[in-house]
Protein backbone atom coordinates (compact mmCIF):
# COMPACT_ATOMS: atom_id res chain seq x y z
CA UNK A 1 -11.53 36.35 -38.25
CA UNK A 2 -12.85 35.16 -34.93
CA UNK A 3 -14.93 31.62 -34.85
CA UNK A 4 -18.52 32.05 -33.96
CA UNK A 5 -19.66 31.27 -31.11
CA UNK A 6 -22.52 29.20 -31.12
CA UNK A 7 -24.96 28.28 -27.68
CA UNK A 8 -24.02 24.23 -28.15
CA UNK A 9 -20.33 25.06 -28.09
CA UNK A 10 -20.75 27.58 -25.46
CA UNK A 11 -22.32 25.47 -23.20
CA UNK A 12 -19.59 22.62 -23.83
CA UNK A 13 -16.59 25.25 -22.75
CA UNK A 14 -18.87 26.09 -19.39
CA UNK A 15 -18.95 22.33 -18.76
CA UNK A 16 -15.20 22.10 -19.30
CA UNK A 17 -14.29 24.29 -17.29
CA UNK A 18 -17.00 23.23 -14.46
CA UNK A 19 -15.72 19.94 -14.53
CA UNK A 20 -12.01 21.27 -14.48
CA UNK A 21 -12.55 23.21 -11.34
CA UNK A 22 -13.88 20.09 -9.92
CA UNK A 23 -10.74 17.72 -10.34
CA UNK A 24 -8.90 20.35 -9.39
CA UNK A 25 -10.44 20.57 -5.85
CA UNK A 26 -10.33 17.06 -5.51
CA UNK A 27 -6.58 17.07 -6.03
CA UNK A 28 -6.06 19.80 -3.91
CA UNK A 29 -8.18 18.04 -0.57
CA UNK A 30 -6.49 14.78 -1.67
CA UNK A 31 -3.23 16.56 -1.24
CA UNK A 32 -4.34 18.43 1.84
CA UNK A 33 -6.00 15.11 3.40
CA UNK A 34 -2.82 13.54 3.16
CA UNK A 35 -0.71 15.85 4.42
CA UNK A 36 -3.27 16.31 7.83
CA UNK A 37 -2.48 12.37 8.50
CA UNK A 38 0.69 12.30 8.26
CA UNK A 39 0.80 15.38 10.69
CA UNK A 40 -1.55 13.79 13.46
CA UNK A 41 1.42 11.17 13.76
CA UNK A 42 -0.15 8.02 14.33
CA UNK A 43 1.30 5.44 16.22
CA UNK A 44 3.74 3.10 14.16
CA UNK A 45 2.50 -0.59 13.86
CA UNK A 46 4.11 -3.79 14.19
CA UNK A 47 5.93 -3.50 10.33
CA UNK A 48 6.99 -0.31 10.58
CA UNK A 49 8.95 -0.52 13.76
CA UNK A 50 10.47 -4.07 12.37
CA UNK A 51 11.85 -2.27 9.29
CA UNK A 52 13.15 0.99 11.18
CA UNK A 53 15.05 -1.54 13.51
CA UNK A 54 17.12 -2.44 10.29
CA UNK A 55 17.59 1.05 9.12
CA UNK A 56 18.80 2.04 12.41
CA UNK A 57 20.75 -1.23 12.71
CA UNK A 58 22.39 -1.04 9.45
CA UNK A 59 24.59 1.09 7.59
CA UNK A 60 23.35 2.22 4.22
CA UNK A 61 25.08 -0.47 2.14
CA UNK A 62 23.58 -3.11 4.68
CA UNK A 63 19.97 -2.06 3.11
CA UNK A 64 21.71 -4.07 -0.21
CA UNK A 65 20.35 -7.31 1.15
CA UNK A 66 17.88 -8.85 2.67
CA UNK A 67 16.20 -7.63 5.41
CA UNK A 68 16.02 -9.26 9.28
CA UNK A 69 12.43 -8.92 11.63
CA UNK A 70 10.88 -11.32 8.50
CA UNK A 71 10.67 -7.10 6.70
CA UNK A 72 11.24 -6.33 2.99
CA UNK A 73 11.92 -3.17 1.57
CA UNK A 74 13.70 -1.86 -1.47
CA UNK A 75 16.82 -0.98 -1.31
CA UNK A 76 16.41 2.46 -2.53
CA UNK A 77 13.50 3.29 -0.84
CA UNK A 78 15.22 2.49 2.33
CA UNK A 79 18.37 4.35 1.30
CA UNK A 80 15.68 7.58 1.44
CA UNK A 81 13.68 6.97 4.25
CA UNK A 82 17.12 6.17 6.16
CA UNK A 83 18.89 9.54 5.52
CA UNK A 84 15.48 10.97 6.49
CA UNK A 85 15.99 9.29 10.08
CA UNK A 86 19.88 11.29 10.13
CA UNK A 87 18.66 14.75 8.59
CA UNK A 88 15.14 15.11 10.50
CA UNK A 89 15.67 12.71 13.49
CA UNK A 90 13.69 9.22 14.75
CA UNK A 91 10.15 10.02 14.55
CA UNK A 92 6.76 9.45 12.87
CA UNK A 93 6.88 12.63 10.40
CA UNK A 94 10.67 11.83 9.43
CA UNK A 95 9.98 8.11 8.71
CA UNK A 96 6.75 8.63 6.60
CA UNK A 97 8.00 11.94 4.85
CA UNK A 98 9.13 9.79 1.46
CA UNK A 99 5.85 7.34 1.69
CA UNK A 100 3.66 10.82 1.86
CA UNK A 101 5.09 12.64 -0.82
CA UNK A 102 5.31 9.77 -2.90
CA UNK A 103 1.57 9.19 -2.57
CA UNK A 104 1.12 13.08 -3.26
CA UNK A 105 3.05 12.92 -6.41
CA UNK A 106 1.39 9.72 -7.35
CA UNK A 107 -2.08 11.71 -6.82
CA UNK A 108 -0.67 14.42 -8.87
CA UNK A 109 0.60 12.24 -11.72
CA UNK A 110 -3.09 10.43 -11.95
CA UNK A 111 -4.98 13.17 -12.13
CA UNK A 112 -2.70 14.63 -15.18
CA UNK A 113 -3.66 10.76 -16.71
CA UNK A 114 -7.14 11.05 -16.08
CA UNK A 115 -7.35 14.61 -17.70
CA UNK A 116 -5.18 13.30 -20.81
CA UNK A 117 -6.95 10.05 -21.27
CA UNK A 118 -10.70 9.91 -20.13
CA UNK A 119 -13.62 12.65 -20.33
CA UNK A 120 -13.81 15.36 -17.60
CA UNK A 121 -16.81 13.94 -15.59
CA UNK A 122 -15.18 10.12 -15.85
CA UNK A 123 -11.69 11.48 -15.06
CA UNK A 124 -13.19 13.15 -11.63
CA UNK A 125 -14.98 10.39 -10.31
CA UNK A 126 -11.10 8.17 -10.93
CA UNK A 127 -9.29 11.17 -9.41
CA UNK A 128 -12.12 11.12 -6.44
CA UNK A 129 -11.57 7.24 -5.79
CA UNK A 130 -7.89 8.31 -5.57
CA UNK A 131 -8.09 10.96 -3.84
CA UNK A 132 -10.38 10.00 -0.74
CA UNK A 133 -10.10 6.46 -1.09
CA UNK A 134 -8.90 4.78 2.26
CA UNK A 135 -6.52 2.02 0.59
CA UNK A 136 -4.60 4.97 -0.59
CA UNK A 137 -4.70 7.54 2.13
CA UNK A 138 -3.90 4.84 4.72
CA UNK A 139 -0.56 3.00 2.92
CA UNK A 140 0.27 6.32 1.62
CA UNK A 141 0.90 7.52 5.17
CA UNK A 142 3.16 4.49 6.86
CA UNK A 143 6.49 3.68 6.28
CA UNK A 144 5.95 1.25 4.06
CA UNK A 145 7.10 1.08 -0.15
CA UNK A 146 3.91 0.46 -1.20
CA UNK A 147 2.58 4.25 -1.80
CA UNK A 148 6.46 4.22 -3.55
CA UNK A 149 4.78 1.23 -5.53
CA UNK A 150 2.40 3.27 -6.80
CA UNK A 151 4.11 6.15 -7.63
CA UNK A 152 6.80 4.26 -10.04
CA UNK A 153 4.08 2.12 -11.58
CA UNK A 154 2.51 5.79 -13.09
CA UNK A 155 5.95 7.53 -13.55
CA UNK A 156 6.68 4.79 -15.70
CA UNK A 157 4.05 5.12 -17.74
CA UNK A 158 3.84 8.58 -17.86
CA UNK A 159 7.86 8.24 -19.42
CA UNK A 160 6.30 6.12 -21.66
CA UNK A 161 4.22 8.36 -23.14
CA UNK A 162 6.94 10.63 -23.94
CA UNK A 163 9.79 8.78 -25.05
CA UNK A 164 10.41 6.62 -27.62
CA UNK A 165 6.51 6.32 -29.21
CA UNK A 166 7.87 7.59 -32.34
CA UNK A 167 11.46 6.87 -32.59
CA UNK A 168 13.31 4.24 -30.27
CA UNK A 169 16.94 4.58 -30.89
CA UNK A 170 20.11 4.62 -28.69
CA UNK A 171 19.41 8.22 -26.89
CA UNK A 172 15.94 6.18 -26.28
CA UNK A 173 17.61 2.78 -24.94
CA UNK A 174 20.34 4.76 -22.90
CA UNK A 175 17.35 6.23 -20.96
CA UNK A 176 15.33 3.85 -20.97
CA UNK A 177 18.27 1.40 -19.54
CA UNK A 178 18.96 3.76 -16.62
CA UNK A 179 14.71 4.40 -15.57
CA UNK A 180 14.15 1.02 -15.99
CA UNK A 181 17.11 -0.39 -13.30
CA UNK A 182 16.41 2.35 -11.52
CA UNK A 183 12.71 1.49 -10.99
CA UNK A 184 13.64 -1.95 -10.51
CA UNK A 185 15.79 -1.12 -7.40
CA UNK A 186 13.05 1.56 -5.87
CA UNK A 187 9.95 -0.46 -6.45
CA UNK A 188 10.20 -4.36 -7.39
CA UNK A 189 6.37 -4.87 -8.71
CA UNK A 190 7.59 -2.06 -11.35
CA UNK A 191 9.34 -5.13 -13.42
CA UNK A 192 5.32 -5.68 -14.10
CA UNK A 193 4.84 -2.35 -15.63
CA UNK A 194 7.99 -2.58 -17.43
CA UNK A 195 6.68 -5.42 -19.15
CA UNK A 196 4.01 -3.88 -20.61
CA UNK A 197 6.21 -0.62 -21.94
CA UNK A 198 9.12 -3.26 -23.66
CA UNK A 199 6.03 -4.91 -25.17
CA UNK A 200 4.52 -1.55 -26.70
CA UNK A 201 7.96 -0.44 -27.89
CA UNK A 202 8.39 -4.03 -29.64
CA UNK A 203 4.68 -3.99 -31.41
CA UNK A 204 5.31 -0.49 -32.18
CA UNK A 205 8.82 -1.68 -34.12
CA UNK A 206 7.76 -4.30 -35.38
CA UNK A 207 4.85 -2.53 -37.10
CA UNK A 208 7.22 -0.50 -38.84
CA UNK A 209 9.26 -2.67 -39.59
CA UNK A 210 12.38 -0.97 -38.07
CA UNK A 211 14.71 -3.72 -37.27
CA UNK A 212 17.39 -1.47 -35.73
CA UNK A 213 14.55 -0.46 -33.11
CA UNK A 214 13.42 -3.91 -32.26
CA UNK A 215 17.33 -4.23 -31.80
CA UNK A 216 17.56 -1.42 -29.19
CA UNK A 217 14.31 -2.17 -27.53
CA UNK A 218 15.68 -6.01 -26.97
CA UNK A 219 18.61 -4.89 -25.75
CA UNK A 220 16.53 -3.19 -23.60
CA UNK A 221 14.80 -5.60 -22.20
CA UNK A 222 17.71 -7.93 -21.61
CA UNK A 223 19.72 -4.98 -19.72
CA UNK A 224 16.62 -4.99 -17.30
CA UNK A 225 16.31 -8.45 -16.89
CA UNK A 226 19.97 -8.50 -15.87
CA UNK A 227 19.20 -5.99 -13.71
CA UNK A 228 16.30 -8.07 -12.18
CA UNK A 229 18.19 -10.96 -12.16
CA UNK A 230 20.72 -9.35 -9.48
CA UNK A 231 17.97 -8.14 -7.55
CA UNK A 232 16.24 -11.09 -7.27
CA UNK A 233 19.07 -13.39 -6.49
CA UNK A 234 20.08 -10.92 -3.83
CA UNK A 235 16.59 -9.78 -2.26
CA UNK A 236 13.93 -12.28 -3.33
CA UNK A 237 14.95 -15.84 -4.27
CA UNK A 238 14.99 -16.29 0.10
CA UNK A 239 11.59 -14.42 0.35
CA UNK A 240 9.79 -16.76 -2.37
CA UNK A 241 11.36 -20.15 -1.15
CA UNK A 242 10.18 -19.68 2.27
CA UNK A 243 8.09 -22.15 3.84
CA UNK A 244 6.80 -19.51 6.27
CA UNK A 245 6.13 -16.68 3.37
CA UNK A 246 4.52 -19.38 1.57
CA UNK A 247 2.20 -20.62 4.03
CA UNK A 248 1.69 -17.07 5.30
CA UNK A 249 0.66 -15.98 1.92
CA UNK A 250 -0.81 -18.90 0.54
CA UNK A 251 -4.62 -17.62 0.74
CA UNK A 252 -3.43 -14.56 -1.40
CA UNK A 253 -1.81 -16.17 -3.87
CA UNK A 254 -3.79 -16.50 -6.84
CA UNK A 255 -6.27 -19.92 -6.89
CA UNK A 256 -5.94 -20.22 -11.18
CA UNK A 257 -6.77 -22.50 -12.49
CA UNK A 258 -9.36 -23.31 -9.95
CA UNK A 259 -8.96 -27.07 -8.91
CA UNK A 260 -11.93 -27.53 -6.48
CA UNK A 261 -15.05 -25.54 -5.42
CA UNK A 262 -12.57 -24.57 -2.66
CA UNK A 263 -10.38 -22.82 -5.50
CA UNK A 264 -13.47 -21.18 -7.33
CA UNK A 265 -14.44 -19.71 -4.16
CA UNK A 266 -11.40 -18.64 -3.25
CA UNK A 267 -10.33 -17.16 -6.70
CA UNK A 268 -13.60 -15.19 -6.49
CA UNK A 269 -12.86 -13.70 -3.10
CA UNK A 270 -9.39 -12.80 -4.17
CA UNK A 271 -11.40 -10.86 -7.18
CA UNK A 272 -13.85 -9.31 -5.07
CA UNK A 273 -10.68 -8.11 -2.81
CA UNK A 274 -9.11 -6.35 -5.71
CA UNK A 275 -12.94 -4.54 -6.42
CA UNK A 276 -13.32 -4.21 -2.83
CA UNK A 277 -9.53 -2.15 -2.50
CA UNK A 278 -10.01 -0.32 -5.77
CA UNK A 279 -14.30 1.03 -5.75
CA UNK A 280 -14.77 -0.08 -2.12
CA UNK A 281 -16.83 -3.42 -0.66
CA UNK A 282 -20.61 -2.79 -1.42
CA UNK A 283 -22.72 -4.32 -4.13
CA UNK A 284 -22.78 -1.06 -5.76
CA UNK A 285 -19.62 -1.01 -5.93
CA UNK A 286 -19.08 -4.74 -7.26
CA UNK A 287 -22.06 -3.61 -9.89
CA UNK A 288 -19.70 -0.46 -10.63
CA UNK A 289 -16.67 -2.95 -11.63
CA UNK A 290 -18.89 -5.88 -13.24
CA UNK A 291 -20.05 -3.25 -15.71
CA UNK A 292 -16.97 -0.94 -16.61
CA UNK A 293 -14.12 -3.32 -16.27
CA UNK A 294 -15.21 -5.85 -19.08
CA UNK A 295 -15.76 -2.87 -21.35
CA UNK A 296 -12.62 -0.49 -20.35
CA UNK A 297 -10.63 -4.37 -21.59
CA UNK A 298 -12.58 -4.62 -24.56
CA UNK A 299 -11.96 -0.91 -26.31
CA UNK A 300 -8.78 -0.80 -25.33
CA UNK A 301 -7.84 -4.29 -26.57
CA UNK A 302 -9.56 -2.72 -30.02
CA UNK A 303 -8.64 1.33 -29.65
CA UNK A 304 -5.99 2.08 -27.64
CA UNK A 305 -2.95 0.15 -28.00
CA UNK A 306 -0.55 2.21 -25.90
CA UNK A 307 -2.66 1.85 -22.94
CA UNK A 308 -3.79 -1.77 -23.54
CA UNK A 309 -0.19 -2.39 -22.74
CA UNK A 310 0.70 -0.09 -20.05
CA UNK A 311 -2.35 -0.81 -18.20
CA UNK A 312 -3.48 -4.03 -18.94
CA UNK A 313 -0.27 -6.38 -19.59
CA UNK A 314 0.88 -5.03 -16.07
CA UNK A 315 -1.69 -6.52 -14.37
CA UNK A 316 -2.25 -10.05 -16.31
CA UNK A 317 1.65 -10.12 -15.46
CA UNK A 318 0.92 -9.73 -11.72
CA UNK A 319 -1.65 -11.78 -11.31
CA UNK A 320 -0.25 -14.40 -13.45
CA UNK A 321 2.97 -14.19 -11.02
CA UNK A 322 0.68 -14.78 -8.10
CA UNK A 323 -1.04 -17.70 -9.63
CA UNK A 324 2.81 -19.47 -9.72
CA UNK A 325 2.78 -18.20 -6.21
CA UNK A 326 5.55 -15.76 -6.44
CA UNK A 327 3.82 -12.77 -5.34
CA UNK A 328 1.39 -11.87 -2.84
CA UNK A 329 -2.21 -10.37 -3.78
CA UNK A 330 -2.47 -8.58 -0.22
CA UNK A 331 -4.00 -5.34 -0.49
CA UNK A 332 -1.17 -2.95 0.12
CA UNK A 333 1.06 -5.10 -2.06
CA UNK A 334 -1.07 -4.53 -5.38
CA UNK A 335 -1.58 -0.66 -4.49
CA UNK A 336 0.40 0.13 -7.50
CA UNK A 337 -2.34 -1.70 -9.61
CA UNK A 338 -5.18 -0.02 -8.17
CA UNK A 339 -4.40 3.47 -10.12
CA UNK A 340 -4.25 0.91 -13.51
CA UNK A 341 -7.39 -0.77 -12.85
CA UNK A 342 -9.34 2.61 -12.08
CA UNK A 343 -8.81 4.14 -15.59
CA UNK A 344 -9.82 0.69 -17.44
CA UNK A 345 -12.71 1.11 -15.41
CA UNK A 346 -12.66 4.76 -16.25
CA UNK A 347 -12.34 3.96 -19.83
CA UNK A 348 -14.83 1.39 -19.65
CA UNK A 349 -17.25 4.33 -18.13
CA UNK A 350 -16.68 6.61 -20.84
CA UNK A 351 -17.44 4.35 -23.60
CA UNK A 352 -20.63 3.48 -22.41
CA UNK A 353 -21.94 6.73 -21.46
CA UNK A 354 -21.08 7.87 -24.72
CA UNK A 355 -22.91 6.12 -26.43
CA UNK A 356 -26.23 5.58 -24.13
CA UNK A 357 -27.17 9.03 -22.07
CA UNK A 358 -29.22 6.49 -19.72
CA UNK A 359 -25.91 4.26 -19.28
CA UNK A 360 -23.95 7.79 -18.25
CA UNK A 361 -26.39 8.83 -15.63
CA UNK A 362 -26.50 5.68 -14.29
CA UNK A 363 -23.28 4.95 -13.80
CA UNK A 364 -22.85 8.54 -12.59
CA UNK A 365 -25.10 8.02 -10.00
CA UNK A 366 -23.75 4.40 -8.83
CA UNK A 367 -20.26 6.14 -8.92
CA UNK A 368 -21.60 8.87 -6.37
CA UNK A 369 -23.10 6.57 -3.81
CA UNK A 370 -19.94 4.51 -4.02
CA UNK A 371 -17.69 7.17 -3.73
CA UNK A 372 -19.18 8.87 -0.80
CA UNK A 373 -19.28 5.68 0.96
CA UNK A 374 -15.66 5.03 0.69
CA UNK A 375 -14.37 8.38 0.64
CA UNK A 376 -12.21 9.39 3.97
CA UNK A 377 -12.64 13.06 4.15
CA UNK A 378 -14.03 13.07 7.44
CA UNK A 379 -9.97 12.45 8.84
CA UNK A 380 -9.54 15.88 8.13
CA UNK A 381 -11.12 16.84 11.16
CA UNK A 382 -10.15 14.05 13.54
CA UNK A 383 -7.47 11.27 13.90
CA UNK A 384 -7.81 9.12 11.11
CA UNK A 385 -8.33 5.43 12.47
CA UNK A 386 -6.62 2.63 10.23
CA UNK A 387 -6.43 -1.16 10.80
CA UNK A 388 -4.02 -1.06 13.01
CA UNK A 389 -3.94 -0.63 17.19
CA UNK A 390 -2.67 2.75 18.79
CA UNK A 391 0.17 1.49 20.40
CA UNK A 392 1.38 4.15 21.22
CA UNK A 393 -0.89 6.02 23.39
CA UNK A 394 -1.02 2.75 25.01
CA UNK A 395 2.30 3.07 26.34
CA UNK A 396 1.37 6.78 27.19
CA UNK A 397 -0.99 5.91 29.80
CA UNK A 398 0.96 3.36 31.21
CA UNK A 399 4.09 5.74 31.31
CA UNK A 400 1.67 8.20 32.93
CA UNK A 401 0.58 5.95 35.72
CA UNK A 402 2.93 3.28 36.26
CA UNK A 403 4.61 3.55 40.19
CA UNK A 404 8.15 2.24 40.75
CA UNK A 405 8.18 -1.42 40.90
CA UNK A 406 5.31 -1.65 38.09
CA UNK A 407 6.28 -4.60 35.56
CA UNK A 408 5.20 -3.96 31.99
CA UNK A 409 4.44 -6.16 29.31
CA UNK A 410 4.44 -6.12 25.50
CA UNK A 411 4.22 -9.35 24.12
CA UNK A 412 5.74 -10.47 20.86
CA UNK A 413 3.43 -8.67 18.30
CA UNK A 414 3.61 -5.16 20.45
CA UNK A 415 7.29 -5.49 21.31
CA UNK A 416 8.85 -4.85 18.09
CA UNK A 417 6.52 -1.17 18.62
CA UNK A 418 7.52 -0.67 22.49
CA UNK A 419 11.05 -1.02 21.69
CA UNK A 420 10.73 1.71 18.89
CA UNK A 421 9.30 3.94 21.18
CA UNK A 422 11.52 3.29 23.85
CA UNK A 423 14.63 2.70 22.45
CA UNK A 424 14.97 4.81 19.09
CA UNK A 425 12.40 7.39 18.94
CA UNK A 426 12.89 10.61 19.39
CA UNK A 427 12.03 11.82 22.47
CA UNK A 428 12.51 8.11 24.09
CA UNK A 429 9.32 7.14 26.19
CA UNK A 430 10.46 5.85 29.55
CA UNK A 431 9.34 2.74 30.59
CA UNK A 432 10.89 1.05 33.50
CA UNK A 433 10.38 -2.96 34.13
CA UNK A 434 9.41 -3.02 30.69
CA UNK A 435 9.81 -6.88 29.15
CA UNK A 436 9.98 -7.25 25.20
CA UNK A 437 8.74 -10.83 24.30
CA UNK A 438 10.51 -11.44 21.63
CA UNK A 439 8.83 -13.92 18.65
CA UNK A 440 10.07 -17.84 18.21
CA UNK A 441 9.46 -20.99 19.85
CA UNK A 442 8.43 -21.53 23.37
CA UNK A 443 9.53 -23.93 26.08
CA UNK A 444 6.13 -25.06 26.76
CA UNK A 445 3.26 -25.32 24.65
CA UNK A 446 1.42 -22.39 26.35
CA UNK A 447 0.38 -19.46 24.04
CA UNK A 448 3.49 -17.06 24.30
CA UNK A 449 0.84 -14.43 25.93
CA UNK A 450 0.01 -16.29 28.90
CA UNK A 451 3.46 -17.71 29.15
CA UNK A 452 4.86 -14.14 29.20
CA UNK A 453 2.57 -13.24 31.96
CA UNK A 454 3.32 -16.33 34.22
CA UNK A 455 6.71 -15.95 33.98
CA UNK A 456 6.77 -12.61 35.20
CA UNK A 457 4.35 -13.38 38.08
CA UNK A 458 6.79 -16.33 38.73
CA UNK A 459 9.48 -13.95 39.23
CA UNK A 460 7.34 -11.87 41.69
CA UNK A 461 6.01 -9.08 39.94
CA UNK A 462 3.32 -7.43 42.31
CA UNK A 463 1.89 -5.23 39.79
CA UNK A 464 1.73 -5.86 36.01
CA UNK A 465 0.64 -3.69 33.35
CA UNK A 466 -0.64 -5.01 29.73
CA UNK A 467 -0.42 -3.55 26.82
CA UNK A 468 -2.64 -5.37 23.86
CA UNK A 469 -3.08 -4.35 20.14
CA UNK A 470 -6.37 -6.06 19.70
CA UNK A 471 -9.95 -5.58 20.69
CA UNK A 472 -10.14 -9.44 22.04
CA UNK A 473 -11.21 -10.00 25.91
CA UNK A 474 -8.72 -12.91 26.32
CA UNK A 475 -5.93 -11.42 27.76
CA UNK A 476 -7.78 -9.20 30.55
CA UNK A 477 -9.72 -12.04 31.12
CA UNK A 478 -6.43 -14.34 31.71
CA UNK A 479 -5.52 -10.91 33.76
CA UNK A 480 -8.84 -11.00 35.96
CA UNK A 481 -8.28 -15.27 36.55
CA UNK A 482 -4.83 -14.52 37.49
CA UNK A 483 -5.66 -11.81 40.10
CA UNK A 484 -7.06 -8.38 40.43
CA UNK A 485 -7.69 -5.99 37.95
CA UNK A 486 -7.01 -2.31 39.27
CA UNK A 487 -7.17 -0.17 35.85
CA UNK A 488 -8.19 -0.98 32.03
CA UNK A 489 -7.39 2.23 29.60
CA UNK A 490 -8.72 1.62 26.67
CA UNK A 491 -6.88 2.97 23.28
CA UNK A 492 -7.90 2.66 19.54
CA UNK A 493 -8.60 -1.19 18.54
CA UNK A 494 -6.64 -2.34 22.11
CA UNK A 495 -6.22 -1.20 25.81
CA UNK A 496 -3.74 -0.82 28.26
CA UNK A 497 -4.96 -3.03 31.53
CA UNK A 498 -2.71 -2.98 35.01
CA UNK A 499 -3.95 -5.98 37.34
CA UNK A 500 -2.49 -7.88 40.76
CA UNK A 501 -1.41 -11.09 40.43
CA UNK A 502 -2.95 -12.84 43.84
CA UNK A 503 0.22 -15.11 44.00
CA UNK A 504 3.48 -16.34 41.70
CA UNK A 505 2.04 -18.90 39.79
CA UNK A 506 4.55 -22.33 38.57
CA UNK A 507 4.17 -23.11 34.96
């Protein structure tokens, strides 16, 4: 006998399937978006070309240590994106193919969490954040590990959820043994969500009191701490006791416990950072996160164990790791959080509108204003612009105009980019009298820029082209005191400028 239909439930199953249409056109232009920008081939910045220059300086074993150019990487993720560079050649789709289809599958894999854990119209507006949010479009198209980051953090958890929640044995273990140092060697902030997973798998043990479990699930844990141990003496220990990483980082590692005013103001910008990356940097969005975080913590902490762990114990662990100033709370270095801290505040969403129609709509409607002012969709119809200078088509112009004789040059923070382009891309750009400034100390206490360009006036270049990744006057003014300027091209956040020096200048 068939159930009857009533015009309540009928209207529910309309909505359903409404809202299921919905997240799946948001994962399908998420994909799509993605896919368009890494095919426009954007110019590689400044960190990308310094870690290529190991992978094309090193064998693959080589990428078992640490890195040179002041670059890290994981060792696995450089093993792939290094026999990308021998199987599709030297270029900007080979080098970003594993960062791009790691942030697809990561895309993919969140919007099967949102549809398993939150309510249809709560899981669209996380998947939509995701989706067209420009944190994740832009480090999920550069040759970077952090899109990799991401993608480990939710395979983790999605493992999780189907192994070892009702019986943790040694099949369980043996996996979990081999994911876990795996993980460890493709994405190093996945030791965080491993935390969380060896702590569910304990509680869950311990609660029934199966001591042979809480064996195996130690065991574990030690075998990946072993595991990180290795990695850590071999990748990180030189990376955290630097002076220079230190300082470099040192307004991005966490200020708890505040000490000062300075400290309470800082720890509150590092806070609005993390809203800013995850909901985008309005007061709407700030509102958005004020509201639905504190919740999402709450009924979790009370309802749902499993994900109280797996979401929220991997971020206290990260953040507590940056407050002993062992790692960085840059942006693209706590990407892998941002999918973890969008369904708490997901979860947080739900509960309320459940329970107050007037709390739903609202919300609703602050999440729609904040979405369409962060979302990125507009990149699918022209080159997507990210924080970084086009470099690139800076050294296109100048290839296109420069006459024989022409001195060019890239000073130490476009040089590690000019030599990419002009020593190990493929097709090499041709750049004669090109000079690569390379970074380190000076013999004079002139800024390396304007050192750079005396010395080559010194040494009687007639004609000197500049190529500068930054919107700042300074150097073409330096340029116009020095001499004559003939021709300024200007490129995405920098120019290309060629000028006359009037007469070799001593230093």
């Amino acid at each position: 006998m068939k159930p009857i239909s009533t015009p309540a439930s009928s209207a529910v199953s309309v909505q359903a399937i409404w809202w299921r249409r919905v997240a799946w056109s948001i994962l399908a232009l998420g994909l799509v978006l993605r896919g368009v920008i890494w095919l426009q081939q954007r110019s590689l910045y400044l960190d990308e070309a310094n870690l290529l220059r190991n992978f094309t300086e090193r064998s693959f074993l080589g990428l078992f240590r640490n890195l040179d150019y002041e670059q890290y990487s994981p060792p696995l993720f450089s093993v792939l994106v290094k026999g990308c560079l021998g199987l599709f050649g030297n270029n900007e789709l080979s080098v970003r193919l594993v960062p791009v289809l790691a942030s697809m599958l990561t895309l993919g894999l969140f919007f099967r969490q949102t549809r398993r854990w939150l309510a249809p119209p709560v899981a669209v507006f996380a998947l939509g954040f995701m989706a067209f949010g420009k944190v994740f479009v832009d480090y999920g198209t550069v040759c970077k590990q952090y899109a990799t980051d991401g993608l480990a953090a939710l395979a983790l958890i999605e493992v999780a959820y189907y192994v070892g929640r009702v019986r943790f044995g040694a099949r369980e273990a043996g996996v979990w043994v081999l994911v876990g140092c795996v993980s460890i060697w493709f994405s190093m902030p996945s030791v965080f969500v491993l935390a969380g997973i060896g702590l569910w798998y304990l509680l869950q043990a311990w609660q029934r009191q199966d001591w042979r479990a809480i064996g195996w699930v130690l065991g574990t844990g030690l075998a990946w701490l072993v595991c990180f141990g290795v990695y850590y003496m071999l990748l990180l220990q030189t990376n955290v006791e630097s002076d220079y990483l230190q300082q470099y980082h040192r307004e991005m590692f966490l200020a708890f416990p505040p000490r000062s005013a300075e400290d309470v103001q800082l720890l509150l910008k590092q806070l609005g950072e993390l809203i800013n990356k995850t909901v985008g940097k309005t007061a709407l969005a700030a509102g958005l996160a004020i509201i639905c975080f504190p919740l999402g913590l709450s009924q979790l902490l009370r309802r749902q164990h499993f994900l109280a762990c797996v979401l929220l114990l991997p971020i206290a662990a990260c953040l507590a790791a940056s407050a002993l100033h062992y790692y960085s709370l840059m942006s693209r270095l706590v990407l892998f959080m941002l999918p973890l801290l969008l369904l708490v505040l997901g979860y947080g969403a739900q509960w309320l509108g459940q329970r107050h129609k007037w709390a739903a709509w609202t919300i609703a409607t602050l999440a729609v204003v904040v979405l369409a002012n962060q979302q990125q969709l507009r990149y699918l119809g022209k080159p997507f612009q990210s924080d970084y200078a086009d470099v690139r088509s800076a050294l296109e112009v100048v290839a296109q105009h420069q006459q024989p004789g022409d001195a060019v040059f890239a000073y130490y923070n476009v040089a590690p980019v000019a030599r990419y382009y002009t020593q190990e891309h493929t097709p090499r750009l041709t750049l004669p009298g090109l000079t690569l400034q390379e970074a380190g100390p000076l013999p004079t206490k002139q800024d390396p820029f304007t050192y750079g360009l005396l010395t080559l006036q010194q040494q009687g270049a007639h004609r000197i082209w500049l190529v500068y990744d930054r919107e700042d006057e300074g150097p073409a003014q330096l340029a116009a005191a020095q001499g004559k300027v003939l021709a300024r091209y200007p490129v995405y956040r920098g120019y290309a400028l060629l000028y006359a020096p009037t007469a070799p200048t001593s230093q």
